[in-house]
Protein backbone atom coordinates (compact mmCIF):
# COMPACT_ATOMS: atom_id res chain seq x y z
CA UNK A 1 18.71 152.78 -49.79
CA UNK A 2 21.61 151.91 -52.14
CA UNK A 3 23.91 154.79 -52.90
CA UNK A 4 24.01 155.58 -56.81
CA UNK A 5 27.25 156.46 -58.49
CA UNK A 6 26.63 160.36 -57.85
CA UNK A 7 26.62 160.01 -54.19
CA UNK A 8 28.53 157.23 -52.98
CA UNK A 9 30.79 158.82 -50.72
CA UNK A 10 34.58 158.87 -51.12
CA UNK A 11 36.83 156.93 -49.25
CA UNK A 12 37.68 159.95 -46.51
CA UNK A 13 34.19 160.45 -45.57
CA UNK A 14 33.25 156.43 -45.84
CA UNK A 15 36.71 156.82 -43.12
CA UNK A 16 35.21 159.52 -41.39
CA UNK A 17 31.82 158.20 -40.88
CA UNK A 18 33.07 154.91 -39.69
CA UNK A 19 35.38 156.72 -37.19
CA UNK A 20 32.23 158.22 -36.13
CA UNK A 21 30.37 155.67 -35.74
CA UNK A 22 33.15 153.85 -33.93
CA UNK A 23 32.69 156.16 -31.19
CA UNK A 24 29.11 155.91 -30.40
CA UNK A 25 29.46 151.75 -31.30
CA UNK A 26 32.35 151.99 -28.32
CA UNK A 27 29.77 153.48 -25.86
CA UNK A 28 27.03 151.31 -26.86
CA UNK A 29 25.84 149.20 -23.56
CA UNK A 30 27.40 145.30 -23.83
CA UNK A 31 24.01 144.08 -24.10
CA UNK A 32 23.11 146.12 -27.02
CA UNK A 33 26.38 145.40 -29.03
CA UNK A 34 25.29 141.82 -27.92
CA UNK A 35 21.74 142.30 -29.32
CA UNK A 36 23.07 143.49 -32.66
CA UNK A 37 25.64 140.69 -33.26
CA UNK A 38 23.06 138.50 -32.97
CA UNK A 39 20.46 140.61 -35.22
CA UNK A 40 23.21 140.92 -38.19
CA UNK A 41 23.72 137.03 -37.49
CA UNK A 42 19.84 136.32 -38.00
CA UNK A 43 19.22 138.53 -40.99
CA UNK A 44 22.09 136.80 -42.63
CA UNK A 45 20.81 133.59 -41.88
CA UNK A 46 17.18 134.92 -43.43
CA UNK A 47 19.08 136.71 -46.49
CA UNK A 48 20.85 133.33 -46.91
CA UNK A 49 19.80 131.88 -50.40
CA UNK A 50 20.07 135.37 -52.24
CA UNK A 51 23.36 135.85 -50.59
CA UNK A 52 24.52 132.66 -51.64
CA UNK A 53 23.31 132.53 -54.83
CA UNK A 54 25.71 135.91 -55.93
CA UNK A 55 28.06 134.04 -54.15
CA UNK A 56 28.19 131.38 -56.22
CA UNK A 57 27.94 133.31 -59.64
CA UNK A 58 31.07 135.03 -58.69
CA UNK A 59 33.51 132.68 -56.87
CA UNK A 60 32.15 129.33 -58.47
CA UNK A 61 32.42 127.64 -54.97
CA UNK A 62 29.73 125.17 -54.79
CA UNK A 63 26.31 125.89 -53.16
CA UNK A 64 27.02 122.89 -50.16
CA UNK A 65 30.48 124.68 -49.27
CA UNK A 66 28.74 128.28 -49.25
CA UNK A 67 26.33 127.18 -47.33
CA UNK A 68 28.04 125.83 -44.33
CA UNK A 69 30.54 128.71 -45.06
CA UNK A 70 27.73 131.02 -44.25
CA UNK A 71 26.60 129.14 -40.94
CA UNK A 72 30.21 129.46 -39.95
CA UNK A 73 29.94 133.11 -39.93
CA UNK A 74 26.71 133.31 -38.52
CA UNK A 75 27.54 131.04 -35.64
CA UNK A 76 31.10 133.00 -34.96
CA UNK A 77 28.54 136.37 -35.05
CA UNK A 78 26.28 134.81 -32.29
CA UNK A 79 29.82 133.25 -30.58
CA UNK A 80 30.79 136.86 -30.03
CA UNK A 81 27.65 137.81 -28.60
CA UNK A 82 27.63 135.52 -25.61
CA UNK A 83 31.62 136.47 -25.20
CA UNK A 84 30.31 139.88 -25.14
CA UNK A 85 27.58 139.46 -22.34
CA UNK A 86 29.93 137.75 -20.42
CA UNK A 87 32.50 140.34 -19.93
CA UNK A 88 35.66 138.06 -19.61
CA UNK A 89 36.56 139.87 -22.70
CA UNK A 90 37.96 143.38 -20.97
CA UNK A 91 40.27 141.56 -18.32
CA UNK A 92 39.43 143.58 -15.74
CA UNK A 93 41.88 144.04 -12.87
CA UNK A 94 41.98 146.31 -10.18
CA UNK A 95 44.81 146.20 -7.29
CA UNK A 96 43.72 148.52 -4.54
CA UNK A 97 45.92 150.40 -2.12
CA UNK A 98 48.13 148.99 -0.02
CA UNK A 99 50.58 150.51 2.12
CA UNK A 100 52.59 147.64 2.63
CA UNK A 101 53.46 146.82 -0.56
CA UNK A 102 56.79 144.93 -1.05
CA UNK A 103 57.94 146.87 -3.49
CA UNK A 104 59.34 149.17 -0.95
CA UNK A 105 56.47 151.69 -1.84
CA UNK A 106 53.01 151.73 -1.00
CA UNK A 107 50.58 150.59 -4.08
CA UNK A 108 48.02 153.28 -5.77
CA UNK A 109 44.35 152.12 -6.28
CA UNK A 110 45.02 150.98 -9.91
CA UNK A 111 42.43 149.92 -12.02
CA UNK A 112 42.51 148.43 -15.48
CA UNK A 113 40.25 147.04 -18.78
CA UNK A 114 40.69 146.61 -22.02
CA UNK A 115 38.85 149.14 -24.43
CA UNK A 116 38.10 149.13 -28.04
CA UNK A 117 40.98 150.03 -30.22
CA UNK A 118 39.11 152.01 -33.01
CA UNK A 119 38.19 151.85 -36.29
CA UNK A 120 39.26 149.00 -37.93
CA UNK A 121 40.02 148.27 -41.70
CA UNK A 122 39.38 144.67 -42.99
CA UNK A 123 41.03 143.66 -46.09
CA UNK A 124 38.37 140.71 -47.25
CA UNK A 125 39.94 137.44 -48.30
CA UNK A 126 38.61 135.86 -51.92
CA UNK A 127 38.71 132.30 -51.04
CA UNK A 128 36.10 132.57 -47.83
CA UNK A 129 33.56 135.29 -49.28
CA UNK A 130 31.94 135.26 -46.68
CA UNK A 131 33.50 133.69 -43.41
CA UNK A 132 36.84 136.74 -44.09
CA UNK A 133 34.73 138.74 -45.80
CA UNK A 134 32.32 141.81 -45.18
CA UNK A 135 30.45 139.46 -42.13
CA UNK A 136 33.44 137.62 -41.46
CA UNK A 137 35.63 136.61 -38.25
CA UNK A 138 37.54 139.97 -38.16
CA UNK A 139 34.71 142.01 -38.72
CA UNK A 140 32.99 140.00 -35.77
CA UNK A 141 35.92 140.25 -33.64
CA UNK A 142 36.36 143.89 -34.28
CA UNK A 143 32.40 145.05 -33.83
CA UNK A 144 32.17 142.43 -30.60
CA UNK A 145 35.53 144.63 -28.96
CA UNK A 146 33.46 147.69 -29.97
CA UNK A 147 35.02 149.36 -32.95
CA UNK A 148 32.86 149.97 -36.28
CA UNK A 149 34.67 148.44 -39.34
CA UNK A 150 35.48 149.62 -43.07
CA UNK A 151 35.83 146.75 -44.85
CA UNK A 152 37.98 146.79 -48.06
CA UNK A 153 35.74 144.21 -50.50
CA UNK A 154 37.51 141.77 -52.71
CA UNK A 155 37.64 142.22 -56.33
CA UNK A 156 36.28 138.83 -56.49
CA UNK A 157 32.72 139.53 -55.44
CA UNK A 158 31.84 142.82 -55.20
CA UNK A 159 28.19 142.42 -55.44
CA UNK A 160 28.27 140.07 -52.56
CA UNK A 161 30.45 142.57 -50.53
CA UNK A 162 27.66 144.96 -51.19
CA UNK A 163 24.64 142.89 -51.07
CA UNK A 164 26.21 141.63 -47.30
CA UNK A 165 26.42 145.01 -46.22
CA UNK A 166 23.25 145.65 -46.81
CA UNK A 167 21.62 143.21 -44.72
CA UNK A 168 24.36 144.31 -42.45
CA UNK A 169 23.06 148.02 -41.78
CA UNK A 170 19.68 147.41 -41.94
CA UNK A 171 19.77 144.64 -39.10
CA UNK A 172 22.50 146.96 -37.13
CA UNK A 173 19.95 149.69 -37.53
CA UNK A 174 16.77 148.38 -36.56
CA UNK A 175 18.57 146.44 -33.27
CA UNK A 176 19.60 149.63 -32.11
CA UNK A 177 23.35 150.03 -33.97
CA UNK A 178 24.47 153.50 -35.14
CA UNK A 179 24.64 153.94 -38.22
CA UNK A 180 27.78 153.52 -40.53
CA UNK A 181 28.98 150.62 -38.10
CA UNK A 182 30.03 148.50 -41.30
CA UNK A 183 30.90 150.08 -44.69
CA UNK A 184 32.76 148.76 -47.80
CA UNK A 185 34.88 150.11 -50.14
CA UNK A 186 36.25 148.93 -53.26
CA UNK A 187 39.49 149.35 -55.35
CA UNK A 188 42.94 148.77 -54.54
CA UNK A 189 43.86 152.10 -54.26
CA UNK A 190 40.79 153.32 -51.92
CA UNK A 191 41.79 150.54 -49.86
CA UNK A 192 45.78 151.68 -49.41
CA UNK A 193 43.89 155.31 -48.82
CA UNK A 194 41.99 153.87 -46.19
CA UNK A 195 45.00 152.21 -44.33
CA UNK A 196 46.80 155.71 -44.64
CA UNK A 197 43.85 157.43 -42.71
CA UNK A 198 44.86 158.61 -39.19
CA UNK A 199 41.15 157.72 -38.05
CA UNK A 200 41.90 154.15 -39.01
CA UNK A 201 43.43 152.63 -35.70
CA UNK A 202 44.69 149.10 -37.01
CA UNK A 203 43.52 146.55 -40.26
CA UNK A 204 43.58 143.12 -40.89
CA UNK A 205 44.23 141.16 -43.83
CA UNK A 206 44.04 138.02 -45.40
CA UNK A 207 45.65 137.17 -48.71
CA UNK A 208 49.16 137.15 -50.11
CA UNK A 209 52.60 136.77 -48.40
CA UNK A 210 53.58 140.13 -51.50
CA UNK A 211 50.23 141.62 -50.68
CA UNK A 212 50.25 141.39 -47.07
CA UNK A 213 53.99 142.65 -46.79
CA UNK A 214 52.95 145.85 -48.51
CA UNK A 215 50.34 146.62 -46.60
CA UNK A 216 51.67 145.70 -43.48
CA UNK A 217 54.50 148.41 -44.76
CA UNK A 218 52.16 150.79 -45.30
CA UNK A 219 50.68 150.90 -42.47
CA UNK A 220 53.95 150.54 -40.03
CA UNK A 221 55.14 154.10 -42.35
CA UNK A 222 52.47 155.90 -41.21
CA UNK A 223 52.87 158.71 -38.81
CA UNK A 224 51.17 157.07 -36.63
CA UNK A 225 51.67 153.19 -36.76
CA UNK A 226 49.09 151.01 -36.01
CA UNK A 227 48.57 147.35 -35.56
CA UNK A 228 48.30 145.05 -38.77
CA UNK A 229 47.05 141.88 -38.77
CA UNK A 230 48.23 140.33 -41.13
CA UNK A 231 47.31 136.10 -42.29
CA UNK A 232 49.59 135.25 -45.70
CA UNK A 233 50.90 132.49 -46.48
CA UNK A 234 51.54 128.84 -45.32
CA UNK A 235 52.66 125.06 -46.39
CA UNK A 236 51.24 123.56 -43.11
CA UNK A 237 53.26 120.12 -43.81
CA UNK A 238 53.03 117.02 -42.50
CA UNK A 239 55.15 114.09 -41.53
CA UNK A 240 54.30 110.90 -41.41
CA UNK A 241 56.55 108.61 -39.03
CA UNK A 242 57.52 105.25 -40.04
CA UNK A 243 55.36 103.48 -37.98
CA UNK A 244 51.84 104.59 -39.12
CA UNK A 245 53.17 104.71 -42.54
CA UNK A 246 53.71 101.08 -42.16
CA UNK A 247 50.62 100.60 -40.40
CA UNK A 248 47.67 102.53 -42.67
CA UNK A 249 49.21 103.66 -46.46
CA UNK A 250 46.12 103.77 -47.58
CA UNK A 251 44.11 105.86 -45.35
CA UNK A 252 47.32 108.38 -45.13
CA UNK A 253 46.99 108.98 -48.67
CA UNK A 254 43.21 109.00 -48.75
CA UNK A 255 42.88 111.32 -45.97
CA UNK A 256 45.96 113.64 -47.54
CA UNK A 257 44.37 114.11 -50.85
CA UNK A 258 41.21 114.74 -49.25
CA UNK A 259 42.64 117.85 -47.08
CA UNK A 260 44.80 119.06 -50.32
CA UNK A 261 42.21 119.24 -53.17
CA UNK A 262 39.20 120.07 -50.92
CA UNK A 263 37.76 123.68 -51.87
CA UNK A 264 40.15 122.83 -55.01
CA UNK A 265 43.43 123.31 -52.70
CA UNK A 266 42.04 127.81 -52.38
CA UNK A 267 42.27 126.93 -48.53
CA UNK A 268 45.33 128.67 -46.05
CA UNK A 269 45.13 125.53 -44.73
CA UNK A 270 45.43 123.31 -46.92
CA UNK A 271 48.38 120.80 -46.01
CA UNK A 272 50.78 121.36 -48.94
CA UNK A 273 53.48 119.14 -48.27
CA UNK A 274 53.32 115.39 -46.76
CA UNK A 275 56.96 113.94 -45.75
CA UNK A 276 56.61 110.23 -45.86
CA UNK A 277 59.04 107.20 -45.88
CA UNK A 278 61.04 106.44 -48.93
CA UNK A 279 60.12 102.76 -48.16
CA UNK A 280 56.38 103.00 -47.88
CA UNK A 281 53.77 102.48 -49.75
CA UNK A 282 52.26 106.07 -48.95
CA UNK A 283 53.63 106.85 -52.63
CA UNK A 284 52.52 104.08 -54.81
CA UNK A 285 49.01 103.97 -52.91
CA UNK A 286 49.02 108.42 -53.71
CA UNK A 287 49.20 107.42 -57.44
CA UNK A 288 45.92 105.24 -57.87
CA UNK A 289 43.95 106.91 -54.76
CA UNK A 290 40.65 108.61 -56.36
CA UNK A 291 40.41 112.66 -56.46
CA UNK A 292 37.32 115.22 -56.61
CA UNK A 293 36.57 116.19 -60.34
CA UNK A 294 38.11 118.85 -62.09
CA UNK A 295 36.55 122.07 -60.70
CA UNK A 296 37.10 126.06 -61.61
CA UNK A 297 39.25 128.03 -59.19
CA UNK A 298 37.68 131.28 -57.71
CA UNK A 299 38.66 133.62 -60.37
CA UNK A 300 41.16 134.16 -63.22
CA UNK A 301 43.61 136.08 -61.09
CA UNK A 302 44.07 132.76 -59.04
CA UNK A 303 44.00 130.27 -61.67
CA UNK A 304 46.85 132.37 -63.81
CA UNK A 305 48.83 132.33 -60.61
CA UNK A 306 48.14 128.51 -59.40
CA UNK A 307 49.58 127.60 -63.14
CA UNK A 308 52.79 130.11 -62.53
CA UNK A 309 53.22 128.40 -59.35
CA UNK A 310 53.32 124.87 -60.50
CA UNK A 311 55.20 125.20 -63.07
CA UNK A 312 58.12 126.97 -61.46
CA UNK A 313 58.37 123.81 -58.83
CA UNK A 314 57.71 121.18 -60.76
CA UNK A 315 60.48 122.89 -63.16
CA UNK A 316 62.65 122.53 -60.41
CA UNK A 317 65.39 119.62 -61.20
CA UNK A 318 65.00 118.47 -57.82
CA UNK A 319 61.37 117.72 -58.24
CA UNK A 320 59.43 114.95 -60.60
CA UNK A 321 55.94 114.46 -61.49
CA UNK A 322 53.91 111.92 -58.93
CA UNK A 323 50.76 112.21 -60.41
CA UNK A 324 48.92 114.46 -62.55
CA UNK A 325 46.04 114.94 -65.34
CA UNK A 326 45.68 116.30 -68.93
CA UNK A 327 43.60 119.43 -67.31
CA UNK A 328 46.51 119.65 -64.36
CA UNK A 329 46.56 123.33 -66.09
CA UNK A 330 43.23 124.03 -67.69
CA UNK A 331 40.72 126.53 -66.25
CA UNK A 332 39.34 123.65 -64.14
CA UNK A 333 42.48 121.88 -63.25
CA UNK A 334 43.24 118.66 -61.83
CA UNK A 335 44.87 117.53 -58.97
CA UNK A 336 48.65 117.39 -59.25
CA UNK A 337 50.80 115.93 -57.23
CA UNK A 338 54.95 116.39 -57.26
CA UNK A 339 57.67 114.27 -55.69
CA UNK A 340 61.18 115.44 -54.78
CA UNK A 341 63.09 113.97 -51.46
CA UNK A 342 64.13 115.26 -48.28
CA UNK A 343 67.63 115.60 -49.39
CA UNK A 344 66.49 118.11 -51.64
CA UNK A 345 64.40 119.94 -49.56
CA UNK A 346 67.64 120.41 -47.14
CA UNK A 347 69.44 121.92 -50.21
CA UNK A 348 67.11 124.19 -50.77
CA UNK A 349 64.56 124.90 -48.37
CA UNK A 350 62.74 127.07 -51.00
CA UNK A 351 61.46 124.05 -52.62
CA UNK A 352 58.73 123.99 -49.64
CA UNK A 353 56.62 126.87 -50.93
CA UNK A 354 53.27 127.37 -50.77
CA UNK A 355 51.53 126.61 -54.42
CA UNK A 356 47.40 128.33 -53.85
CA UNK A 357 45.39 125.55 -56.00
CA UNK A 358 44.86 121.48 -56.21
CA UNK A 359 48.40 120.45 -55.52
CA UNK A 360 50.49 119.16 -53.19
CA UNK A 361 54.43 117.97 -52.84
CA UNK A 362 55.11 114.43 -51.75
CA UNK A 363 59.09 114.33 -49.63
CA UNK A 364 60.44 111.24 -49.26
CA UNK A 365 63.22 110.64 -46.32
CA UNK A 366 65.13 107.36 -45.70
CA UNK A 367 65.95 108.03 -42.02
CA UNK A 368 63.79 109.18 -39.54
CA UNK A 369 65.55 111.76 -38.39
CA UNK A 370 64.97 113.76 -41.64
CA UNK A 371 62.28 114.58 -40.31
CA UNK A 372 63.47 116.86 -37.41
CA UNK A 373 66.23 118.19 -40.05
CA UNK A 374 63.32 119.18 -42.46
CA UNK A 375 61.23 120.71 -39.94
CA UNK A 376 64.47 122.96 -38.84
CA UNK A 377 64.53 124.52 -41.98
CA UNK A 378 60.81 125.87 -42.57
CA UNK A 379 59.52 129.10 -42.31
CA UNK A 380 57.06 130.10 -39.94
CA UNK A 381 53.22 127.98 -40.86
CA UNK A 382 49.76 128.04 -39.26
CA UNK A 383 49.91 124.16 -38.82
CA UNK A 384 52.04 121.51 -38.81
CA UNK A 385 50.93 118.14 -38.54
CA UNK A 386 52.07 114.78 -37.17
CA UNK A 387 50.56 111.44 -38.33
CA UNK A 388 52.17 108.77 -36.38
CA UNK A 389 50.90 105.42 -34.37
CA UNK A 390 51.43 105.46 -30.47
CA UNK A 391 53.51 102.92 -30.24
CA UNK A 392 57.12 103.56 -28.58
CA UNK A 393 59.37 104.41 -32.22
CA UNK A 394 56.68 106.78 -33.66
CA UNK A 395 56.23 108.65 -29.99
CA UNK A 396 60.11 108.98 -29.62
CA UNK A 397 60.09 111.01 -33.04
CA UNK A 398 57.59 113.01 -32.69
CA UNK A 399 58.89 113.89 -29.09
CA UNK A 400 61.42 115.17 -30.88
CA UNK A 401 59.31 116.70 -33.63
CA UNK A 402 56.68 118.24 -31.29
CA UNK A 403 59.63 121.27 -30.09
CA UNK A 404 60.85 122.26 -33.19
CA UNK A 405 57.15 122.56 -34.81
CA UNK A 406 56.32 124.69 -31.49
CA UNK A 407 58.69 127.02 -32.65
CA UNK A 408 57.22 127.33 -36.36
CA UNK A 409 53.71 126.56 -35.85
CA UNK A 410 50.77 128.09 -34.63
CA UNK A 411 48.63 125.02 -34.72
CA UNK A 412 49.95 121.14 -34.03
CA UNK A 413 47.89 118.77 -34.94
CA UNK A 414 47.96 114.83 -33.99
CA UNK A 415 46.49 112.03 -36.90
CA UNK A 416 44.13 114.98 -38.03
CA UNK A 417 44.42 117.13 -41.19
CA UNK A 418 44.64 121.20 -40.71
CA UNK A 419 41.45 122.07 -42.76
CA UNK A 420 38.60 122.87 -41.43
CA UNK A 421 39.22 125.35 -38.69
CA UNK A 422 37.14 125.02 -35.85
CA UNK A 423 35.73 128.46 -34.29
CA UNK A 424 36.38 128.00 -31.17
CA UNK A 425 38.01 129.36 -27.24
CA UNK A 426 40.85 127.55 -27.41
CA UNK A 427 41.48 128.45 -31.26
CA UNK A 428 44.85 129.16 -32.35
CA UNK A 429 44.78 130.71 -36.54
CA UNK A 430 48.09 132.80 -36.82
CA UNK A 431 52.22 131.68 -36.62
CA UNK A 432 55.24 133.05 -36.93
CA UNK A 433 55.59 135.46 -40.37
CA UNK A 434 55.34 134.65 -42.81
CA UNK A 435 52.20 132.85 -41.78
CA UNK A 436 51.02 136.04 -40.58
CA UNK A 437 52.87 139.78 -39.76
CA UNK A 438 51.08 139.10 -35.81
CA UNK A 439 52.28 135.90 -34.56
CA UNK A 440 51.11 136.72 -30.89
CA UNK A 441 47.23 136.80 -32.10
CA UNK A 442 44.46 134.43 -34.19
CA UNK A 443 42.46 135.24 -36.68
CA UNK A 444 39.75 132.36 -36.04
CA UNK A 445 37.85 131.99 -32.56
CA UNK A 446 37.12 134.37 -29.06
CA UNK A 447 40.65 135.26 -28.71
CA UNK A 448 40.70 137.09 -31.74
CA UNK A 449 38.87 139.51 -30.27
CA UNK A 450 42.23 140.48 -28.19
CA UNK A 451 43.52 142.28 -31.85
CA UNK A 452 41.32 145.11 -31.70
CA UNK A 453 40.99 145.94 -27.53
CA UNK A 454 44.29 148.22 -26.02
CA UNK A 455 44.39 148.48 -22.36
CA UNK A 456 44.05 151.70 -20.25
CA UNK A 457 44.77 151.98 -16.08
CA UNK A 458 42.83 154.13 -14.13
CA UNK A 459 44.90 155.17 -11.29
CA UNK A 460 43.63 156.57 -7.46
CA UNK A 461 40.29 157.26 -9.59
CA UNK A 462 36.86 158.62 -7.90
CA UNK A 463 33.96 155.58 -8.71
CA UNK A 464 31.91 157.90 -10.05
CA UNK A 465 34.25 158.42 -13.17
CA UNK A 466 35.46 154.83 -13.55
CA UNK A 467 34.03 152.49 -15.98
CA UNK A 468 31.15 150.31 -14.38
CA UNK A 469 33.16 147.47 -14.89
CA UNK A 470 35.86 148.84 -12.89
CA UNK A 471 33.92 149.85 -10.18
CA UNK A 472 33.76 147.37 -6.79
CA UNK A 473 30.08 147.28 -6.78
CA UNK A 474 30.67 145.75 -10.33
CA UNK A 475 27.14 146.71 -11.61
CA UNK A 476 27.61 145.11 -14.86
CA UNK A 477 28.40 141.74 -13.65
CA UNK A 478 31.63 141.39 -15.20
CA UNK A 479 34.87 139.10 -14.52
CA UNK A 480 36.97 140.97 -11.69
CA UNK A 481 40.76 140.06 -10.56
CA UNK A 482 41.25 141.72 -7.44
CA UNK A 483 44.35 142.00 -5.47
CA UNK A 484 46.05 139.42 -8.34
């Protein structure tokens, strides 16, 4: 039953209950967290054209996009089930006794796992409503490592927040869940009073390099500190080496604009700046290369900031116009694309910024090494891509590319464009700040669940008090490193 304005609880108790039901969630048997991942994934699924439907009344994101939107986050549910039931998840290790340890003492029975961290706070995301939403990858991650979650809705759809929670606690409920395991709350201030909550044992967050910073503030002044997650802003640029620009103009610049105005540019991903040779004909072939029609942006909020941030670079005296339409600014812009050289960017490295929206900046170099130079210079990304041919001049610079990006990237990608993040094992969503605040953890695929686990060592314990998966009969089944 929906909670009317007279009872809906305040944002303590909504904390408190979610604590609570953090605890029981945490002693809930693998198979049964397992069976409920899987029963929130299927009523989504069945919920699916309502839920889509609000979705697209309040974001304006197109029903083929929302749909495969929500199979992502039904499939990541279902993903965290089977990571679940196989157990590889707690990294169980247990070094028995040994006398002759050569350490120069003898070794203790030691035993440890990884355990759920505790209630987690999810600040939802308003360009993925519901893939970093309410049923989204952190919530997954957090409920599969065994902590309830208080999600903090977006202002952007709030009906869709609630109507996803919903279908939430009822499937949670009937597959066995406690209850309370996911709650929302709304407002921008019940969400900082959430973060300050002692029972809240670490958030996530993904948004705004300013709104991210505070929070991640917030919640490192606490009296207790906890772990913020933290995904905020990125360029994710990409350089083109001679050889391939030489080789395929055309489908560069196709393939570019495709990455940079799908979802109308409202994508983390998006690759906002393409380094290219001054001498190709990347440039010319950008100007007269087709681009999706006009579309609105997710909400007003966005579009007044998009606008803001285009102006400021293309008022830049560095940068010129490459391309752009009489709606480049209207409520349902058009693509716009900007042009400024790598000489520029080396003055001032603040030109590479990310602008949320259907734009992108074009950098020309004349010599290769520019390249290397440019990439020196940038703040930490999600991605950086390389689009180069395999012949021997394109694989020397990106040899020398490939180190520098290592250091700034989270993601390197080869003749592919960063959009369109795969959920997967060998994932990687997260880089050096200010891509995110946790550059040691992703955001997208299994080993996101790592974020919300902390490990505890049982030492010279009695079986009968250890964990089952610590135990040497191992009567769960699970993963076991013994003796290293």
């Amino acid at each position: 039953m929906t909670e009317t304005a007279t009872t809906i609880p305040s944002t303590d108790e909504l904390v408190t209950r979610v604590a609570d039901a953090s605890a029981a969630w945490a002693a809930t048997p693998y198979a049964v967290r397992a069976r409920v991942l899987r029963a929130i994934a299927d009523a989504l699924d069945a919920a699916g054209a309502d839920l889509i439907a609000i979705a697209q009344e309040e974001t304006a994101l197109p029903q083929p996009r929302l749909q495969g939107e929500l199979k992502r986050t039904t499939f990541q549910l279902r993903l965290f089930a089977d990571v679940v039931e196989r157990g590889e998840f707690l990294d169980v290790r247990i070094d028995r006794p040994d006398a002759e340890w050569p350490m120069g003492a003898p070794r203790p029975d030691l035993r440890r796992m990884l355990v759920p961290i505790g209630p987690v706070l999810n600040f939802a995301a308003s360009n993925f409503p519901f893939a970093f939403s309410v049923a989204g990858g952190d919530t997954a991650a957090a409920l599969a490592a065994g902590n309830a979650v208080l999600v903090k809705a977006h202002s952007g759809h709030p009906r869709l927040s609630d109507a996803t929670a919903a279908v939430i606690a009822e499937a949670a409920a009937e597959a066995g869940a406690p209850a309370d395991l996911v709650r929302v709350v709304h407002g921008t201030q019940e969400g900082i009073a959430a973060l300050q909550h002692p029972a809240i044992k670490a958030a996530s967050f993904t948004g705004s390099i300013a709104g991210g910073r505070a929070l991640f503030d917030i919640a490192n002044a606490r009296p207790e500190p906890i772990p913020f997650y933290g995904e905020l802003g990125s360029v994710n640029p990409a350089f083109v080496a001679p050889g391939a620009a030489a080789s395929r103009a055309g489908e560069i610049a196709e393939g570019w604009l495709a990455s940079v105005t799908g979802s109308q540019g409202q994508l983390c991903t998006k690759p906002g700046v393409l380094l290219v040779p001054a001498e190709s004909g990347i440039v010319d072939a950008l100007r007269g290369a087709p681009v999706p029609s006009p579309a609105p942006l997710l909400n007003d909020r966005i579009a007044q900031g998009f606008v803001q941030s285009l102006e400021a670079l293309s008022g830049n005296q560095a940068v010129s116009v490459l391309r752009e339409g009489e709606a480049s600014r209207a409520q349902q812009p058009e693509a716009t694309l900007l042009l400024t050289s790598a000489e520029a960017v080396l003055d001032d490295p603040e030109l590479v910024t990310e602008v949320f929206g259907p734009a992108g900046l074009v950098v020309t170099y004349t010599d290769a090494s520019d390249l290397e130079r440019v990439a020196s210079v940038l703040e930490g990304q999600l991605t950086a891509t390389i689009v180069a041919d395999e012949d021997e001049a394109d694989l020397e610079i990106a040899r020398r590319l490939v180190p520098v990006l290592t250091d700034r990237a989270g993601r390197l990608l080869w003749n592919q464009w960063p959009t369109g993040v795969s959920v997967t094992f060998a994932q990687q969503h997260g880089g050096p700040y200010p891509a995110t605040t946790a550059p040691t953890t992703t955001a997208v695929g299994t080993a996101s669940i790592a974020r919300f686990l902390r490990p505890v060592a049982y030492q010279n314990f009695p079986a009968a008090l250890l964990p089952e998966a610590l135990r040497d009969e191992n009567p769960l089944g699970v993963p076991q490193r013994i003796d290293g």
